[in-house]
Protein backbone atom coordinates (compact mmCIF):
# COMPACT_ATOMS: atom_id res chain seq x y z
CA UNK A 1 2.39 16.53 -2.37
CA UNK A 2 3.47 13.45 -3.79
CA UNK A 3 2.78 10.33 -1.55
CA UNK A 4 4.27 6.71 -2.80
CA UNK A 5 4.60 3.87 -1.05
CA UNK A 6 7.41 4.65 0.55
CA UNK A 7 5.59 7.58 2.48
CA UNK A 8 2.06 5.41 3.06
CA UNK A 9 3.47 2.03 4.55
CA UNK A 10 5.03 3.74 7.57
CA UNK A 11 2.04 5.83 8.22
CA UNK A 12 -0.48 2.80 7.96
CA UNK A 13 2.16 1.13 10.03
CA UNK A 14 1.99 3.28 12.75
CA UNK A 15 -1.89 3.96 12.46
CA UNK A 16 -2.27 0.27 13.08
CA UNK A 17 -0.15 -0.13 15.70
CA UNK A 18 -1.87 2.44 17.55
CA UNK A 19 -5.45 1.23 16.95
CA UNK A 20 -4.40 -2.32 17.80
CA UNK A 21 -3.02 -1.15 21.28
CA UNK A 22 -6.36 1.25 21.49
CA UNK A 23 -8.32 -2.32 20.40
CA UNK A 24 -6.78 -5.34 20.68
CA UNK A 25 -9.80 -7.47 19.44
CA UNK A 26 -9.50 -5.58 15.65
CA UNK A 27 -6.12 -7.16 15.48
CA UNK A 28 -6.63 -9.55 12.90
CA UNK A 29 -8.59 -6.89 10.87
CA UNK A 30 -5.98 -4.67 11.18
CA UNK A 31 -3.43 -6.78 9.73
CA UNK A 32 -5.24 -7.75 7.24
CA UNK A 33 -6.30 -4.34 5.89
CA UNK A 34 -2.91 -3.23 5.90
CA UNK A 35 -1.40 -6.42 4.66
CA UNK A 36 -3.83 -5.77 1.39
CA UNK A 37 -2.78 -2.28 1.46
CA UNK A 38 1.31 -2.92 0.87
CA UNK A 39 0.70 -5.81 -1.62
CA UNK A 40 -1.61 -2.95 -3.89
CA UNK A 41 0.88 -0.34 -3.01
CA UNK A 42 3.40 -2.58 -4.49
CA UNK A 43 1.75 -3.86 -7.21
CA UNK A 44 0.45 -0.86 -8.38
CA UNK A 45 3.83 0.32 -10.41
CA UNK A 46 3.60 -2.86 -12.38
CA UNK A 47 -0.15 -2.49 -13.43
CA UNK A 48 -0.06 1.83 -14.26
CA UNK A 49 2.77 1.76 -16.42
């Protein structure tokens, strides 16, 4: 199974929504985590070429 970024961000999307409605207080965890997780998702091409 082939997962790229197009595949990952919705899933982390979704996980995070979830846990910040489970958690509220982890909120600004949360979107950090997954803010660093699209930029090296997105980056990524440019670096493995």
């Amino acid at each position: 199974m082939n997962l790229n970024s197009f595949m990952v961000a919705p899933v982390v999307a979704l996980v995070a929504g979830i846990l910040i409605l489970v958690r509220p207080e982890l909120l600004s965890y949360i979107v950090a985590v997954y803010l660093i997780i699209v930029g090296v998702l997105g980056l990524a091409p440019h670096f493995l070429h």
